[in-house]
C-alpha atoms as a PDB file:
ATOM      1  CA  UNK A   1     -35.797  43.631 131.964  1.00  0.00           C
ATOM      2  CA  UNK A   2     -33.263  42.545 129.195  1.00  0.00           C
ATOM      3  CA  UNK A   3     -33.643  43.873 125.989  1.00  0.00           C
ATOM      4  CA  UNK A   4     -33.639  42.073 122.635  1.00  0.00           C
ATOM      5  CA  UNK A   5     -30.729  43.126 120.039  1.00  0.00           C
ATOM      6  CA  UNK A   6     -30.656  43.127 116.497  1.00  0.00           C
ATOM      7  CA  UNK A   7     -27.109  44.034 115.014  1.00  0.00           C
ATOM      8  CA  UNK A   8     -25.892  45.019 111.548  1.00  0.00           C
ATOM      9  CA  UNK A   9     -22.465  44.465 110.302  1.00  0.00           C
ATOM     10  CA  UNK A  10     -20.852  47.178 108.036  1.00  0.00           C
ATOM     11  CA  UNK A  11     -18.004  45.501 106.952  1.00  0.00           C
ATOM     12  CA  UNK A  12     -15.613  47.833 104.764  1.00  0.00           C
ATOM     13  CA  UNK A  13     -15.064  49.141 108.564  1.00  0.00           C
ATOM     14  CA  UNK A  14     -15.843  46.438 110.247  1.00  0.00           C
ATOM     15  CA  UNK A  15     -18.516  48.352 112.353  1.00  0.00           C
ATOM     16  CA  UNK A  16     -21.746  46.779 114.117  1.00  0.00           C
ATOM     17  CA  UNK A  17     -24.333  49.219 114.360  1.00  0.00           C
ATOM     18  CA  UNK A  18     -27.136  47.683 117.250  1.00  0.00           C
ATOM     19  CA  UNK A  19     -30.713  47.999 117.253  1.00  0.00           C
ATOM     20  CA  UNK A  20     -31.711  47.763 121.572  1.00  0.00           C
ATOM     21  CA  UNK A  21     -34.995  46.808 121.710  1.00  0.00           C
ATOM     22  CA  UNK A  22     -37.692  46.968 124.495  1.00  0.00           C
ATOM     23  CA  UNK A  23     -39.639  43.512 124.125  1.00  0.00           C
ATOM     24  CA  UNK A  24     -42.606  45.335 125.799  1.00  0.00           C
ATOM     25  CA  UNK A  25     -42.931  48.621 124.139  1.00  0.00           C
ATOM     26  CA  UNK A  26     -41.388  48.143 120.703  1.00  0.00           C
ATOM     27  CA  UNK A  27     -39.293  51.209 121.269  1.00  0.00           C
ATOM     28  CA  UNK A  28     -35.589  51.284 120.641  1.00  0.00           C
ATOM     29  CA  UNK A  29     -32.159  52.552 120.308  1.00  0.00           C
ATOM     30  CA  UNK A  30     -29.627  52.912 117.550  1.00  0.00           C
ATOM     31  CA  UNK A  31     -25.895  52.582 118.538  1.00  0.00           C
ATOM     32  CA  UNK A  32     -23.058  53.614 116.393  1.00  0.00           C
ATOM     33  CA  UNK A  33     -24.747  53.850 112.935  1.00  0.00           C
ATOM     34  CA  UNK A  34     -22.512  53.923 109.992  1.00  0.00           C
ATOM     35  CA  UNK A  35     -22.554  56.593 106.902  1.00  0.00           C
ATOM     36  CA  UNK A  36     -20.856  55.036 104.055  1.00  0.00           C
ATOM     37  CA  UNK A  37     -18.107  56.838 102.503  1.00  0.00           C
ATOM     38  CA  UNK A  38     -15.550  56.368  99.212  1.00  0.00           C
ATOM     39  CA  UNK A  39     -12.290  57.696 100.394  1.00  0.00           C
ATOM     40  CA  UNK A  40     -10.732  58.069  96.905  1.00  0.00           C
ATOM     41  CA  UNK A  41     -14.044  59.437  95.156  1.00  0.00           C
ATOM     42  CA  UNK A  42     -15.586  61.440  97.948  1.00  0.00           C
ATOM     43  CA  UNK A  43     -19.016  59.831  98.034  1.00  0.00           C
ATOM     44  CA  UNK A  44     -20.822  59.640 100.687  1.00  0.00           C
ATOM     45  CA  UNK A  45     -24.308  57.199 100.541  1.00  0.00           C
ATOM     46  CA  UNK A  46     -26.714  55.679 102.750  1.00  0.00           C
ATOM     47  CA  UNK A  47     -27.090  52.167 101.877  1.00  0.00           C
ATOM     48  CA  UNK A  48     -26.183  50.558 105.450  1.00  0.00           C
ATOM     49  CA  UNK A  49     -28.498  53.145 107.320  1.00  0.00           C
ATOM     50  CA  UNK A  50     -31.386  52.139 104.639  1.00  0.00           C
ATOM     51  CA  UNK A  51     -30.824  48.699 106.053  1.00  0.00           C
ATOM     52  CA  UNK A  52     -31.502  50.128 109.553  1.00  0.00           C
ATOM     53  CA  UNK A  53     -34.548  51.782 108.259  1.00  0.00           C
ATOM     54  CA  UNK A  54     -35.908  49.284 106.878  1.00  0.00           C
ATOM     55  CA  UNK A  55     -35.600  46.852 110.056  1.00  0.00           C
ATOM     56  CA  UNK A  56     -37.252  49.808 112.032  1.00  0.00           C
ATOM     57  CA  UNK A  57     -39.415  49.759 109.916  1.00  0.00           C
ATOM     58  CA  UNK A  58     -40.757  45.760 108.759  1.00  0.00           C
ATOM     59  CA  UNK A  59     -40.784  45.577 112.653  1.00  0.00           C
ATOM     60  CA  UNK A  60     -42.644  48.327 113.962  1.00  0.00           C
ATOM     61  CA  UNK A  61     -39.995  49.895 116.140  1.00  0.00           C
ATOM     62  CA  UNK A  62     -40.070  53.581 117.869  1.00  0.00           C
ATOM     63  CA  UNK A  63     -36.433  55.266 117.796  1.00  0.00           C
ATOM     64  CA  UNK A  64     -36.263  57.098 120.826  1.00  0.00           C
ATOM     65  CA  UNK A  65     -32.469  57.755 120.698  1.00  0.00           C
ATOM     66  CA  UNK A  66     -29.396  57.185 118.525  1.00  0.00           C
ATOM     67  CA  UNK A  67     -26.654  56.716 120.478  1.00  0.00           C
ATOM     68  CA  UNK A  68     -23.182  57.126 120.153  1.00  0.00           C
ATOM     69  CA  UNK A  69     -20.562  55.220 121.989  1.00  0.00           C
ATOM     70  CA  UNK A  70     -17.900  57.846 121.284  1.00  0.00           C
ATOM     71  CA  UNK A  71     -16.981  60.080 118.439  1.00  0.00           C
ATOM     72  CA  UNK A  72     -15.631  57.224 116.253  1.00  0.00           C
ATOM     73  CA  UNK A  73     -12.291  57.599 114.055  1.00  0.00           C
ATOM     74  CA  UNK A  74     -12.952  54.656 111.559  1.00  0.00           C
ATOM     75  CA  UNK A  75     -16.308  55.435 109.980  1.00  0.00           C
ATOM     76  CA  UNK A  76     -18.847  58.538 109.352  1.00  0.00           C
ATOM     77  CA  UNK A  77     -21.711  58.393 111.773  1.00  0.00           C
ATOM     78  CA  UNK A  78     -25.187  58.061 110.139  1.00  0.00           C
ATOM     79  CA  UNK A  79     -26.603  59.807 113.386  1.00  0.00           C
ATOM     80  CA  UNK A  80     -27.798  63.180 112.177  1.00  0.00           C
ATOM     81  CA  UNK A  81     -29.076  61.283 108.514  1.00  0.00           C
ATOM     82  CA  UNK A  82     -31.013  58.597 110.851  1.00  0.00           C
ATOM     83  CA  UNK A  83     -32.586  61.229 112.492  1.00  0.00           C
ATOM     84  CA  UNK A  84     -33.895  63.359 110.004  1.00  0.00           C
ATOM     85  CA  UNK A  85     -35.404  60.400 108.554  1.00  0.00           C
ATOM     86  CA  UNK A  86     -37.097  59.018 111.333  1.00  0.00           C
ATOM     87  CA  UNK A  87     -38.994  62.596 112.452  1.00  0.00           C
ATOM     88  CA  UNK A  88     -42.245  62.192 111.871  1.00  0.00           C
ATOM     89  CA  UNK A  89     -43.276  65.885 112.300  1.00  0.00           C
ATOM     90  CA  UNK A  90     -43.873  65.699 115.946  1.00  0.00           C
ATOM     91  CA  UNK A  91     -41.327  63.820 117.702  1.00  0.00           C
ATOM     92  CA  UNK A  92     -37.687  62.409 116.687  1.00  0.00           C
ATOM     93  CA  UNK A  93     -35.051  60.366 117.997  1.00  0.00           C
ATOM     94  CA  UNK A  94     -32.415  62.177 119.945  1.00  0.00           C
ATOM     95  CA  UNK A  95     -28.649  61.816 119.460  1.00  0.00           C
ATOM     96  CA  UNK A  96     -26.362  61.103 122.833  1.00  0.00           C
ATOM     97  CA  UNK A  97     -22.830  60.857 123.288  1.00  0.00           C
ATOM     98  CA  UNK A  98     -20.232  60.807 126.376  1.00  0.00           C
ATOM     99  CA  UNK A  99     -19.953  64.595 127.948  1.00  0.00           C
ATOM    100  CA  UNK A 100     -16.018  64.015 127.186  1.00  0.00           C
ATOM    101  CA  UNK A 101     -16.986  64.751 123.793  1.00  0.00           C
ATOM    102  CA  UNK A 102     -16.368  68.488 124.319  1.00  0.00           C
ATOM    103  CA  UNK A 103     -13.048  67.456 124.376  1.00  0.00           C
ATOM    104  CA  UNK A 104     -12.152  65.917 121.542  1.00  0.00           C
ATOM    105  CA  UNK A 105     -13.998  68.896 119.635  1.00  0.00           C
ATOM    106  CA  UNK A 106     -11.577  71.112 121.586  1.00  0.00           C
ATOM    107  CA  UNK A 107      -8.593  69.115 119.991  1.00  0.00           C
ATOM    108  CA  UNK A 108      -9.955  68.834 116.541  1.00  0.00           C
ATOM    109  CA  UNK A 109     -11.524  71.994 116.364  1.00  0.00           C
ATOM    110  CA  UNK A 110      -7.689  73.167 116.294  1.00  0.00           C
ATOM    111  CA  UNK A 111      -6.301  70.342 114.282  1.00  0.00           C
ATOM    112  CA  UNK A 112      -8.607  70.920 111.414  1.00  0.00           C
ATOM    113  CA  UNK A 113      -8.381  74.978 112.169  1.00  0.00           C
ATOM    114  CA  UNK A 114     -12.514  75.508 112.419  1.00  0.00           C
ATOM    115  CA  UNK A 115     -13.980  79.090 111.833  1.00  0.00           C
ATOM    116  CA  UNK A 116     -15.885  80.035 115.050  1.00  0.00           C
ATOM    117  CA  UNK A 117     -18.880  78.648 113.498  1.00  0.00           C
ATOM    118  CA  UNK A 118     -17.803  75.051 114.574  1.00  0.00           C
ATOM    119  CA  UNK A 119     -18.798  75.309 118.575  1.00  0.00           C
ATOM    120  CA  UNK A 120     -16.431  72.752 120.948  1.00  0.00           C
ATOM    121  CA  UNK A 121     -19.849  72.681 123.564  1.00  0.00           C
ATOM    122  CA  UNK A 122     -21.209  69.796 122.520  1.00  0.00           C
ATOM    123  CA  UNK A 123     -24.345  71.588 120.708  1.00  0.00           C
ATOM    124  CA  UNK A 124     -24.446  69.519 117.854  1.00  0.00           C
ATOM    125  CA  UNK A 125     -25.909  66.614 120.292  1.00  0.00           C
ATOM    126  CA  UNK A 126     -28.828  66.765 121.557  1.00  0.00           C
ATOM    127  CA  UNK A 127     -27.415  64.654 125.381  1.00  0.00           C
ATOM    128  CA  UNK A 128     -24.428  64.457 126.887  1.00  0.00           C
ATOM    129  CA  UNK A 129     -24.118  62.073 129.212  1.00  0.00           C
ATOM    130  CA  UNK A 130     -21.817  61.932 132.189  1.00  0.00           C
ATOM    131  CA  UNK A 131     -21.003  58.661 134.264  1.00  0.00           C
ATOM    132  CA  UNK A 132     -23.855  57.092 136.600  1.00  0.00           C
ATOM    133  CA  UNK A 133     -26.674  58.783 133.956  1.00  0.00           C
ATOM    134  CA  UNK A 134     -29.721  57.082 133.514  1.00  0.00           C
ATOM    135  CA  UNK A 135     -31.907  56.760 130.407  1.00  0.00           C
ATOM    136  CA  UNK A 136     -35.181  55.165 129.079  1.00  0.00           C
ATOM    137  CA  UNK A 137     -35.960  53.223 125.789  1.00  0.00           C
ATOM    138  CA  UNK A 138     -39.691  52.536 126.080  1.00  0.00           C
ATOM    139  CA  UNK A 139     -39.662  50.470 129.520  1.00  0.00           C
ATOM    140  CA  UNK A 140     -35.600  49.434 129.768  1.00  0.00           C
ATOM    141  CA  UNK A 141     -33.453  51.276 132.226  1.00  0.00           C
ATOM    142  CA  UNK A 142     -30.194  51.840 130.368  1.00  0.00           C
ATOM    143  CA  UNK A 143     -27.222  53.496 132.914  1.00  0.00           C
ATOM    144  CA  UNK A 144     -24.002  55.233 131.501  1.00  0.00           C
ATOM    145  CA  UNK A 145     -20.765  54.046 132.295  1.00  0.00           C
ATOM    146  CA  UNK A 146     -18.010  56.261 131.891  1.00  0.00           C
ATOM    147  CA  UNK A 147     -14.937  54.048 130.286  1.00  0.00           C
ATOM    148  CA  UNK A 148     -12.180  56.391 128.799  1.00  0.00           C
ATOM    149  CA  UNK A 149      -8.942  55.358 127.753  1.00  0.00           C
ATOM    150  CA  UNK A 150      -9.362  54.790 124.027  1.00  0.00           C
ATOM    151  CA  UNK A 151     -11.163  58.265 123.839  1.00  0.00           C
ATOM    152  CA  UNK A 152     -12.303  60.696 126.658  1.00  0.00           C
ATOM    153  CA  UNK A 153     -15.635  60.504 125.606  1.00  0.00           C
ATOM    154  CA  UNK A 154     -15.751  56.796 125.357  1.00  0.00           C
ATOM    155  CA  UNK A 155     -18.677  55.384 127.178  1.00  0.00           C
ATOM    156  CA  UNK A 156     -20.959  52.142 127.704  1.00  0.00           C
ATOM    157  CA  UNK A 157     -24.566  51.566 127.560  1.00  0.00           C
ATOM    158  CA  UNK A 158     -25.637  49.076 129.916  1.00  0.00           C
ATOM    159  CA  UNK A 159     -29.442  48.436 129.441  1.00  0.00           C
ATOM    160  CA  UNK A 160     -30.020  44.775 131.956  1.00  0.00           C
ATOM    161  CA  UNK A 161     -27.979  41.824 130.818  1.00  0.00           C
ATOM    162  CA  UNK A 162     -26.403  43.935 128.433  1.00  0.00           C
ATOM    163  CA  UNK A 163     -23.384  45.994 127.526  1.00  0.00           C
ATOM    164  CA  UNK A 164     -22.847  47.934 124.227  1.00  0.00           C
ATOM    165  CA  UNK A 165     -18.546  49.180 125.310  1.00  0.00           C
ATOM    166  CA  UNK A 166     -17.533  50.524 121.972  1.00  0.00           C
ATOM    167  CA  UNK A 167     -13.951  50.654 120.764  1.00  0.00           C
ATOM    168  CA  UNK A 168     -13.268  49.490 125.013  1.00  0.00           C
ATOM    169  CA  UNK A 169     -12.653  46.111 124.399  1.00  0.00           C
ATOM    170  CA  UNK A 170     -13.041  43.525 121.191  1.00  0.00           C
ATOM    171  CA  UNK A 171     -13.982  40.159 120.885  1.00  0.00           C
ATOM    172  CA  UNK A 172     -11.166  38.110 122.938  1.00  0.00           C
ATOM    173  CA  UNK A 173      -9.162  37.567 119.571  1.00  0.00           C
ATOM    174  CA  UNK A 174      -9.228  41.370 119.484  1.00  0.00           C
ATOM    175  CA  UNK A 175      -8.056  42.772 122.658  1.00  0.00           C
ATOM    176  CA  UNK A 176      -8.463  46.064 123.138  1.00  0.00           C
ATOM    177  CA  UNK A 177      -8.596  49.891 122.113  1.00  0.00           C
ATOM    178  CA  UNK A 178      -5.644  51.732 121.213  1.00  0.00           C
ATOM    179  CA  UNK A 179      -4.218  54.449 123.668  1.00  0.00           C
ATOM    180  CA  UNK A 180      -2.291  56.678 121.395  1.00  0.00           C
ATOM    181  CA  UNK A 181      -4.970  59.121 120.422  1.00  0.00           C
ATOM    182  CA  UNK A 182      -5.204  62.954 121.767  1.00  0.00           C
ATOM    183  CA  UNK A 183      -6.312  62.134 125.374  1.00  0.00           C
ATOM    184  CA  UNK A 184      -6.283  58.371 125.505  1.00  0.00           C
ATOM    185  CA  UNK A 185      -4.400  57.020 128.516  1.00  0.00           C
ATOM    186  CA  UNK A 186      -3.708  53.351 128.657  1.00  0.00           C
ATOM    187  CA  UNK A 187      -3.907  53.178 132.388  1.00  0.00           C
ATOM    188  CA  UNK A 188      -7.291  54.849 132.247  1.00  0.00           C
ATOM    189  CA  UNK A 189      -8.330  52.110 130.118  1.00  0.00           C
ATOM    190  CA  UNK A 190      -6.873  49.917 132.284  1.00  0.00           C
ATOM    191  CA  UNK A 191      -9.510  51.014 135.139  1.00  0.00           C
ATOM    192  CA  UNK A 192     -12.571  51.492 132.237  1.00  0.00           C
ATOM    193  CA  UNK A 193     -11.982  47.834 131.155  1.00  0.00           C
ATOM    194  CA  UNK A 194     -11.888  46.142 135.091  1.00  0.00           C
ATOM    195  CA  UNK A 195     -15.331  48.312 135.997  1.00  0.00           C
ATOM    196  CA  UNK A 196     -16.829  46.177 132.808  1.00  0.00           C
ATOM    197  CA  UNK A 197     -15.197  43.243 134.226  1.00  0.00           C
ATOM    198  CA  UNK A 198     -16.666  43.521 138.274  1.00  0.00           C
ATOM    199  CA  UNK A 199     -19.791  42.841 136.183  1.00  0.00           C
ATOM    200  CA  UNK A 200     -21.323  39.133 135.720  1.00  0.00           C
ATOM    201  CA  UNK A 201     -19.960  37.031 133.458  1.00  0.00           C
ATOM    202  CA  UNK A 202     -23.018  35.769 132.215  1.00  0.00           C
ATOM    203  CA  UNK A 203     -23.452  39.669 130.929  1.00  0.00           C
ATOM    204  CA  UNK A 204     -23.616  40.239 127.298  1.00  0.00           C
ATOM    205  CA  UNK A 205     -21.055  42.168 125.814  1.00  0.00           C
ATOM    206  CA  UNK A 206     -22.074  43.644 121.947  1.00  0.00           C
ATOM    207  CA  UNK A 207     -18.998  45.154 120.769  1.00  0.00           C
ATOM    208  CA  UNK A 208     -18.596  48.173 118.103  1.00  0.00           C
ATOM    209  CA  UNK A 209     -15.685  46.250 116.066  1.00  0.00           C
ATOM    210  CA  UNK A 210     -14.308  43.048 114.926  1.00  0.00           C
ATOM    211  CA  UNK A 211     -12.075  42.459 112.384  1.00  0.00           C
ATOM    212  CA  UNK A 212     -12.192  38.353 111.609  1.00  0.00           C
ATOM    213  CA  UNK A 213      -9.506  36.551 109.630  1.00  0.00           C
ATOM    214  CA  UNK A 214     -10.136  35.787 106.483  1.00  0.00           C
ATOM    215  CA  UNK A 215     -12.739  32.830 106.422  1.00  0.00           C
ATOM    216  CA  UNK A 216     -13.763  33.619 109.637  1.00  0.00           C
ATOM    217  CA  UNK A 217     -17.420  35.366 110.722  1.00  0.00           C
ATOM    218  CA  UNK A 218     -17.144  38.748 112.342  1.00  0.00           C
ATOM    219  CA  UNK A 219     -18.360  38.390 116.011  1.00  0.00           C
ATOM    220  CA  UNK A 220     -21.388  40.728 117.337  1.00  0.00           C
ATOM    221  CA  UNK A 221     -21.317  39.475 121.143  1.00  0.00           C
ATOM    222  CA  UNK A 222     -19.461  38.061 123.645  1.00  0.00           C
ATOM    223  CA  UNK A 223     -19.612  37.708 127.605  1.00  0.00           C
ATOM    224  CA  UNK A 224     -17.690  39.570 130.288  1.00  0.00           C
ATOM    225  CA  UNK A 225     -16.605  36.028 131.439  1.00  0.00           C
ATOM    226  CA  UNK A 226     -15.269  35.506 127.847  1.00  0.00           C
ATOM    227  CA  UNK A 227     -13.534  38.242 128.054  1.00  0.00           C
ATOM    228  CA  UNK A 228     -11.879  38.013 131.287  1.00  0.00           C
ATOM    229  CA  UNK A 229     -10.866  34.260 130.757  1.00  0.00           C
ATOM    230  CA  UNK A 230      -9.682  34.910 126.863  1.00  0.00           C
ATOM    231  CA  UNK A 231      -9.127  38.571 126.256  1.00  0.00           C
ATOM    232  CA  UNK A 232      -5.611  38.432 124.253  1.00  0.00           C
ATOM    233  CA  UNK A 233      -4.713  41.886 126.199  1.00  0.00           C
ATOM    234  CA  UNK A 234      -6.577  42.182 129.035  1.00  0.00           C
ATOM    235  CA  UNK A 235      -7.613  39.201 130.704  1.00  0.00           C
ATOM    236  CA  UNK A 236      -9.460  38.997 134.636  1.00  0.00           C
ATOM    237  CA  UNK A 237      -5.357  38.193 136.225  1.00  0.00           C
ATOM    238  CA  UNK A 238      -3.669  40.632 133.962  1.00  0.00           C
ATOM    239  CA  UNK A 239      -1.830  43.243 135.588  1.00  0.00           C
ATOM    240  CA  UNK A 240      -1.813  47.028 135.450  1.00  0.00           C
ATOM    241  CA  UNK A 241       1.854  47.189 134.334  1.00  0.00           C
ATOM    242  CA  UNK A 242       1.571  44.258 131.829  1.00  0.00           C
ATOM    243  CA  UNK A 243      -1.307  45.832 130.001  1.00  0.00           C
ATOM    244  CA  UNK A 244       0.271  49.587 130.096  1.00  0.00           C
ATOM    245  CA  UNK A 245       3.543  47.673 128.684  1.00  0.00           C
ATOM    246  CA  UNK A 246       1.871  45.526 125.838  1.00  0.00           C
ATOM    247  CA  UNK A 247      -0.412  48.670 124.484  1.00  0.00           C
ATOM    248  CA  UNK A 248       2.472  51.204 124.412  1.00  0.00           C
ATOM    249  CA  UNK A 249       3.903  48.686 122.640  1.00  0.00           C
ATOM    250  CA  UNK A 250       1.373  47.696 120.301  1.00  0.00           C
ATOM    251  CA  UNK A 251       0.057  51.195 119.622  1.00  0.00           C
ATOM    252  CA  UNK A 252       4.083  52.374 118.778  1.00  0.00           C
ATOM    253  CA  UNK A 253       3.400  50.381 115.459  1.00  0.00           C
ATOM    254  CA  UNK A 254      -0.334  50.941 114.489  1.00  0.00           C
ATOM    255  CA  UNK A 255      -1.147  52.715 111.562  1.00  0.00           C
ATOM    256  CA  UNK A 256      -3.337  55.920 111.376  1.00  0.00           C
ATOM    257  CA  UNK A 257      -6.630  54.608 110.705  1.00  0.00           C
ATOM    258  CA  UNK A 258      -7.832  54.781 107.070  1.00  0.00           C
ATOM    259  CA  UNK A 259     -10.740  57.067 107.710  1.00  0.00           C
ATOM    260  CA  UNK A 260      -9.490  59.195 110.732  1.00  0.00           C
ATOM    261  CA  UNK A 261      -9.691  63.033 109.109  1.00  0.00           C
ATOM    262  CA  UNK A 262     -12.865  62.513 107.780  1.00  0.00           C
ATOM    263  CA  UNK A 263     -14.581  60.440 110.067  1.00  0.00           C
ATOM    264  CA  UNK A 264     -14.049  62.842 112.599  1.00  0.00           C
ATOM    265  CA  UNK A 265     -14.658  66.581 110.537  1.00  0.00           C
ATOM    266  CA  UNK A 266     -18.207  64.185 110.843  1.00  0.00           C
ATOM    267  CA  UNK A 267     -18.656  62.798 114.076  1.00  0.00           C
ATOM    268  CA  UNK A 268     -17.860  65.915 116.324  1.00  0.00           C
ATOM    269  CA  UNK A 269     -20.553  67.320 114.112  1.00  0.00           C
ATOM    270  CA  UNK A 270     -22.965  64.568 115.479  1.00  0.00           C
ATOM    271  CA  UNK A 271     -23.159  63.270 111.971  1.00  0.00           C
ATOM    272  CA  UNK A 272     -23.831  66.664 109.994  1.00  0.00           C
ATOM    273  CA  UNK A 273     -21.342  66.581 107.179  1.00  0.00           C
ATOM    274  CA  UNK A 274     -19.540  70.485 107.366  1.00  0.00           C
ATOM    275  CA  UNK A 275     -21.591  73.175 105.569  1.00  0.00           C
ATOM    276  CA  UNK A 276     -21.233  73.474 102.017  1.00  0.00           C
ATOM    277  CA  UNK A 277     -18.591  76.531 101.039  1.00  0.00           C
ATOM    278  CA  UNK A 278     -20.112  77.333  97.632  1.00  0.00           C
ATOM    279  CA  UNK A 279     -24.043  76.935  97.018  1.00  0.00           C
ATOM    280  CA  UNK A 280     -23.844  73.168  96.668  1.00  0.00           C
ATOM    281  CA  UNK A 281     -20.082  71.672  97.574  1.00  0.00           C
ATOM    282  CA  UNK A 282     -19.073  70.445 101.094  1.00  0.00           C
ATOM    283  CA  UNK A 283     -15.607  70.228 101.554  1.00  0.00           C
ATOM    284  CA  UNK A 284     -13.294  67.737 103.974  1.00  0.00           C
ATOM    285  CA  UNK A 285      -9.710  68.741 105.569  1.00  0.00           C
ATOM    286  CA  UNK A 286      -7.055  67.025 105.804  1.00  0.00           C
ATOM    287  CA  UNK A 287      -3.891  68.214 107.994  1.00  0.00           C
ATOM    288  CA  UNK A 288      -0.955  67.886 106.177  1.00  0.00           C
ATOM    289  CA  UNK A 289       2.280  66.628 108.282  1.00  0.00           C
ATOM    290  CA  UNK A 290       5.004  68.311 105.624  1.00  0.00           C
ATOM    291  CA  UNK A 291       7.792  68.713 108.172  1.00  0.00           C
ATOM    292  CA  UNK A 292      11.329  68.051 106.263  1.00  0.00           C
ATOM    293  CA  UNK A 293       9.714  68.660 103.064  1.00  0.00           C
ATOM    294  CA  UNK A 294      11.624  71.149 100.661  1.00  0.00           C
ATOM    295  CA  UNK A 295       9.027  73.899  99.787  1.00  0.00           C
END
């Protein structure tokens, strides 16, 4: 059975957050919800997850899960927020992420210096989910696949015709993720991207970015045989050593992304913003790099 997919663009991050739908049930799954977030005020509201709720909803939909692709560096999840709001005293949605995520808490548990109240076991989630897992939104069969590179905890869902990859790949105008955070491997992305592409082409791919010229619409979908035919960095011929060339390349001059302290202080928290330190007043870290300056 192939589900039917409803997807929201945030676009200050130029995040989709997708709604996977069981036709027959009327049960669903959120991927990669977005928290919104002023960097230069501090504000953090919930007026692209009220969109979500409100589609859930106007359509009669049961949340089983809300799903994470990976523990994003670009936007605050809206995972934990969704899920409080969708309890309805005897049953909510559960979160689920990639088992790598332990992980990445491990590195940024350090980087941001954590008290021992922060735990790197992947507690804050309610699933981890390893490779060749299996999961259930009302009468779909959805299977993990395991594809790290960008992140170690980077995974896919695949629920029938369709594929919800993440940062993994972009539209074909996109390419693909960037290698050069803690634990990303370009060759391992290498091997994530060509299990996606041993699929059929006719299968859907919904993606977790785009970033569209200006004038141009930001794209939701595209097909594995779109990518492999167009893909400006990995296409179906493409080589091992061409794409491990052109992404240590490309990520050598990418900028930090805008969002990348805060985002993640959030998303290894499963979307739980960090505990207030006086009776009212949450606070954010950032690492300062001060090397060669004069104190």
């Amino acid at each position: 059975m192939n589900p039917n997919v409803r997807s929201f663009h945030h676009s200050n991050t130029g995040t989709w957050t997708h709604v996977v739908v069981d036709p027959a049930t009327r049960r669903a799954s959120i991927i990669d919800p977005v928290l919104d977030f002023d960097m230069a005020s501090g504000r953090v509201s919930t007026e692209s997850a009220q969109r979500i709720l409100e589609y859930v909803a106007t359509t009669e939909l049961a949340i089983d899960w809300i799903l994470e692709t990976h523990a994003h560096a670009d936007h605050l999840s809206a995972a934990a927020w969704l899920k409080r709001q969708l309890a309805d005293g005897s049953a909510e949605p559960a979160i689920g992420i990639g088992h790598g995520i332990t992980t990445v808490q491990k590195t940024f548990k350090k980087k941001f210096n954590l008290d021992d109240q922060f735990v790197p076991d992947g507690r804050q989630f309610d699933a981890l989910f390893v490779d060749g897992e299996t999961l259930c939104v009302g009468d779909l069969d959805g299977q993990i696949i395991a594809t790290p590179g960008h992140t170690p905890d980077s995974i896919t869902y695949q629920f029938g015709d369709a594929l919800f990859v993440g940062d993994t790949i972009f539209s074909p105008r996109g390419g693909t993720a960037r290698c050069d955070f803690p634990g990303a491997d370009a060759a391992t992305l290498y091997r994530s991207i060509q299990r996606l592409y041993s699929l059929p082409d006719a299968t859907r791919v919904f993606l977790a970015h785009d970033y569209p010229a200006q004038g141009e619409e930001a794209i939701a979908q595209t097909t594995i045989g779109d990518e492999k035919a167009t893909n400006i960095h990995l296409r179906g011929d493409t080589s091992a050593a061409d794409f491990i060339a052109l992404r240590t390349k490309r990520d050598a001059s990418l900028a930090t992304p805008k969002l990348l302290w805060p985002a993640l202080q959030v998303n290894i928290r499963g979307g739980q913003l960090p505990a207030p330190e006086t009776r009212d007043q949450a606070f954010l870290k950032i690492p300062l790099d001060s090397k060669g300056f004069d104190t």
